[in-house]
Protein backbone atom coordinates (compact mmCIF):
# COMPACT_ATOMS: atom_id res chain seq x y z
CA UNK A 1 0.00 0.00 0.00
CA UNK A 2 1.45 3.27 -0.82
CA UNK A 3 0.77 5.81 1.66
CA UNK A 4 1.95 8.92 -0.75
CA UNK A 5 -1.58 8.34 -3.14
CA UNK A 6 -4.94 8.55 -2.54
CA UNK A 7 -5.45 5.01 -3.70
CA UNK A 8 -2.78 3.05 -2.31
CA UNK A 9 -1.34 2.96 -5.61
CA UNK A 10 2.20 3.94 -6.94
CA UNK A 11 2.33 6.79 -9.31
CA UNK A 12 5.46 8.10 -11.14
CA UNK A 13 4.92 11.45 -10.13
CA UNK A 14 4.13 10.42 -6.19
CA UNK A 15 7.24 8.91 -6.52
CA UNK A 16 8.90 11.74 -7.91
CA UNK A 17 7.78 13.79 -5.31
CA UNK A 18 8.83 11.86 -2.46
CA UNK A 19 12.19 11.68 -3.90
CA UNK A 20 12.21 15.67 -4.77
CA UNK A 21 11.46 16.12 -1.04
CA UNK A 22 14.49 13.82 0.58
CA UNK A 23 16.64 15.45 -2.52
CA UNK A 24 15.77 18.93 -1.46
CA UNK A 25 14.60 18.69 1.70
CA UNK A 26 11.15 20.23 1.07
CA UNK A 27 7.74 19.68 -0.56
CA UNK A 28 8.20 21.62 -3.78
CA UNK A 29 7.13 18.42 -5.96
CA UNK A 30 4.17 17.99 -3.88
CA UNK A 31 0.52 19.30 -4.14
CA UNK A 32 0.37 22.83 -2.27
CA UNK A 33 -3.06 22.71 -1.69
CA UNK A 34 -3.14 19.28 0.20
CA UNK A 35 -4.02 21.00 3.22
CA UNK A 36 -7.46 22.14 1.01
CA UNK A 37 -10.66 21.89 2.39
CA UNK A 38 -12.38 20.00 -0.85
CA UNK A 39 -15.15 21.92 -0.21
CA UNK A 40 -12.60 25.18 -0.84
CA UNK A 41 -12.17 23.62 -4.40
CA UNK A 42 -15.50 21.95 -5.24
CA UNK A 43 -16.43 25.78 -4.48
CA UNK A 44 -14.51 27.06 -6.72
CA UNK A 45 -15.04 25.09 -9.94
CA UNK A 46 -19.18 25.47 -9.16
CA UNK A 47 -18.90 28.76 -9.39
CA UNK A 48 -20.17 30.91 -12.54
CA UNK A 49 -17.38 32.07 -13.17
CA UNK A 50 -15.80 32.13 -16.85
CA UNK A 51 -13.25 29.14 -16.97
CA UNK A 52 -10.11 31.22 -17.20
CA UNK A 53 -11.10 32.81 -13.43
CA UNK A 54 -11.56 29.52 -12.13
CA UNK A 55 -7.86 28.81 -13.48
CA UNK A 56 -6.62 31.25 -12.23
CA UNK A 57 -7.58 30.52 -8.46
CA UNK A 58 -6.67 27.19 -9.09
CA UNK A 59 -2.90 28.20 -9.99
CA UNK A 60 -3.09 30.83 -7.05
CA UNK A 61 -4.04 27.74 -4.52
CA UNK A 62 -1.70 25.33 -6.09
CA UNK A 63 1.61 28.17 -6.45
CA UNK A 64 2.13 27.49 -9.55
CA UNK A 65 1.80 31.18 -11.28
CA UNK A 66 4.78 32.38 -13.53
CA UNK A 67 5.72 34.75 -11.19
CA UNK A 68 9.66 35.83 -10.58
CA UNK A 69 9.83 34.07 -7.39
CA UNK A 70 8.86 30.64 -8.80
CA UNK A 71 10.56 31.65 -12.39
CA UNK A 72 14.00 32.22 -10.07
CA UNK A 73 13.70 28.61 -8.30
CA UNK A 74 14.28 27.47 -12.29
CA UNK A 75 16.26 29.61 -13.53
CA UNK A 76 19.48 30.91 -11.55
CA UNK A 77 20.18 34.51 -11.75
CA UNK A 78 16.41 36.07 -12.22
CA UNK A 79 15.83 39.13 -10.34
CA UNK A 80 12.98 38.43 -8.25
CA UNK A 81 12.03 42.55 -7.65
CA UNK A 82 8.29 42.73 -9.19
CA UNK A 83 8.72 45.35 -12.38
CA UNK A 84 5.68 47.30 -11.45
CA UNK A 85 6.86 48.86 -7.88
CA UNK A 86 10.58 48.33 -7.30
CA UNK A 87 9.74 47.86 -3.98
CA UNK A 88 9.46 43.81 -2.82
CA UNK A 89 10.34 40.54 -4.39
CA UNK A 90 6.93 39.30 -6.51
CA UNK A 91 5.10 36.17 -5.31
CA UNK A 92 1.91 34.95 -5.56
CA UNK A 93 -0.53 35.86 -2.86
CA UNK A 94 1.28 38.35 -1.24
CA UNK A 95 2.96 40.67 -3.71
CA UNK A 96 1.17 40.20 -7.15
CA UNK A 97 -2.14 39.60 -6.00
CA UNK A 98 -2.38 42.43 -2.81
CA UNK A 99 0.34 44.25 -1.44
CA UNK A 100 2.29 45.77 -5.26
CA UNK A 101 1.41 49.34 -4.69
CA UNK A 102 -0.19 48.72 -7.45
CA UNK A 103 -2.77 46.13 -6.90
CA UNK A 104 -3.14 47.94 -3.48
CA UNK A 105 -4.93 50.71 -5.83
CA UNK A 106 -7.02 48.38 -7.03
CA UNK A 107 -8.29 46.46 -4.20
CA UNK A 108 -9.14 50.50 -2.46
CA UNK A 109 -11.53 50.84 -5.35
CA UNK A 110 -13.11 47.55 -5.20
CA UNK A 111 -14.74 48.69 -1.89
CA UNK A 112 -14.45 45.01 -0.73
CA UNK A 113 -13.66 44.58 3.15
CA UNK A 114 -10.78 41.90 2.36
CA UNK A 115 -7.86 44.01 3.86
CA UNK A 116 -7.39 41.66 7.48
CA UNK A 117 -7.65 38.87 5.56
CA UNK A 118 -4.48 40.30 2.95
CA UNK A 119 -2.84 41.12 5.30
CA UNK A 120 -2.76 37.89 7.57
CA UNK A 121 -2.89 35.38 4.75
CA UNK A 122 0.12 32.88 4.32
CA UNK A 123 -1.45 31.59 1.40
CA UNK A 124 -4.39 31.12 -1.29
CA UNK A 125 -5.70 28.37 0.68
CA UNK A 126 -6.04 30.33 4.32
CA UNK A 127 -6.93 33.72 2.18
CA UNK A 128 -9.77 31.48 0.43
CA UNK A 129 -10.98 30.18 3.43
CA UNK A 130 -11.20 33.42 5.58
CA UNK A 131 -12.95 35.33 2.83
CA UNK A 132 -14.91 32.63 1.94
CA UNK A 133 -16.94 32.70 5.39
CA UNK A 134 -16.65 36.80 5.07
CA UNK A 135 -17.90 37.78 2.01
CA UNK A 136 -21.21 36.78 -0.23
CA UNK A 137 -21.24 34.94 -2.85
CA UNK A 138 -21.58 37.84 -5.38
CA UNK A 139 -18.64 39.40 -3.68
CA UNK A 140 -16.17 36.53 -4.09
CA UNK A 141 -17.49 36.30 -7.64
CA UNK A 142 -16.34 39.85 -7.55
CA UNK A 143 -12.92 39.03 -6.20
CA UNK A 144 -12.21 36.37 -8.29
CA UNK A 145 -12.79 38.58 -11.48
CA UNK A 146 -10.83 41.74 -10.05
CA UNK A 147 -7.90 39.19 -9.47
C-alpha cells in the first residue's frame, strides 16, 4: 500500500515527489493545496465564473503562477524585484495579487472589506478560506474577477 496516493497505488509522479522532497529537503514536488478543504475547491469550480477565473484561483491555490519568485527557483540569476513597484520581491498571494502598490490601488476601489484577511494570509488556501466565510457569494465572484 502506498501511503503517498490517494489510492494506495504507486504513481510516477508520487514517486517523484517523495524523492524531490528527501533530494531537497522540502515539498516543492508535492501538491500545495493538500491542506485544502475540498469543499474550498468543489467551491470554486461550481462557481459561474468564466473558466479562465476559475484557473486562475486554481494556480493561485496550487503556487504554480509564472511569477519571478517561482521563475527564479528554475532559472538561476532572475531578479525576483516585481517590475511594477521596485519595492518587494513578486510572489503569488502576497505581492502580485495584494500588497504591489499597485494592486493595493485596485483592491481601495473595489470597496471590498478583504484588507485583514491580505494582510494575515500565508497563502491562497487560508486567504480562500477566511474570505470565503466573510464575504457573499456575489462578492467573491467579484474578487475572483478583479484578481
Amino acid at each position: 500500500m502506498w501511503g503517498k496516493h490517494s489510492s494506495g497505488l504507486y504513481t510516477v509522479k508520487t514517486g517523484y515527489q517523495l524523492a524531490y522532497g528527501i533530494l531537497y529537503g522540502d515539498e516543492r514536488g508535492s501538491d500545495v493545496t493538500a491542506g485544502a478543504p475540498a469543499s474550498l475547491w468543489n467551491w470554486l469550480w461550481g462557481t459561474q465564473l468564466p473558466q479562465k477565473t476559475k484557473m486562475l484561483g486554481w494556480k493561485c491555490g496550487k503556487g504554480i503562477l509564472p511569477v519571478l519568485v517561482s521563475l527564479a527557483s528554475r532559472i538561476p540569476n532572475t531578479d525576483t524585484q516585481c517590475k511594477i513597484c521596485h519595492n518587494e520581491t513578486e510572489s503569488i498571494l502576497m505581492h502580485a495579487l495584494f500588497t504591489c502598490s499597485w494592486a493595493q490601488k485596485v483592491w481601495q476601489d473595489s470597496q471590498l472589506v478583504i484588507g485583514k484577511e491580505m494582510r494575515t494570509s500565508t497563502n491562497m488556501v487560508d486567504f480562500l478560506e477566511m474570505v470565503g466565510t466573510k464575504l457573499s457569494e456575489d462578492e467573491l465572484r467579484f474578487l475572483w474577477i478583479i484578481a
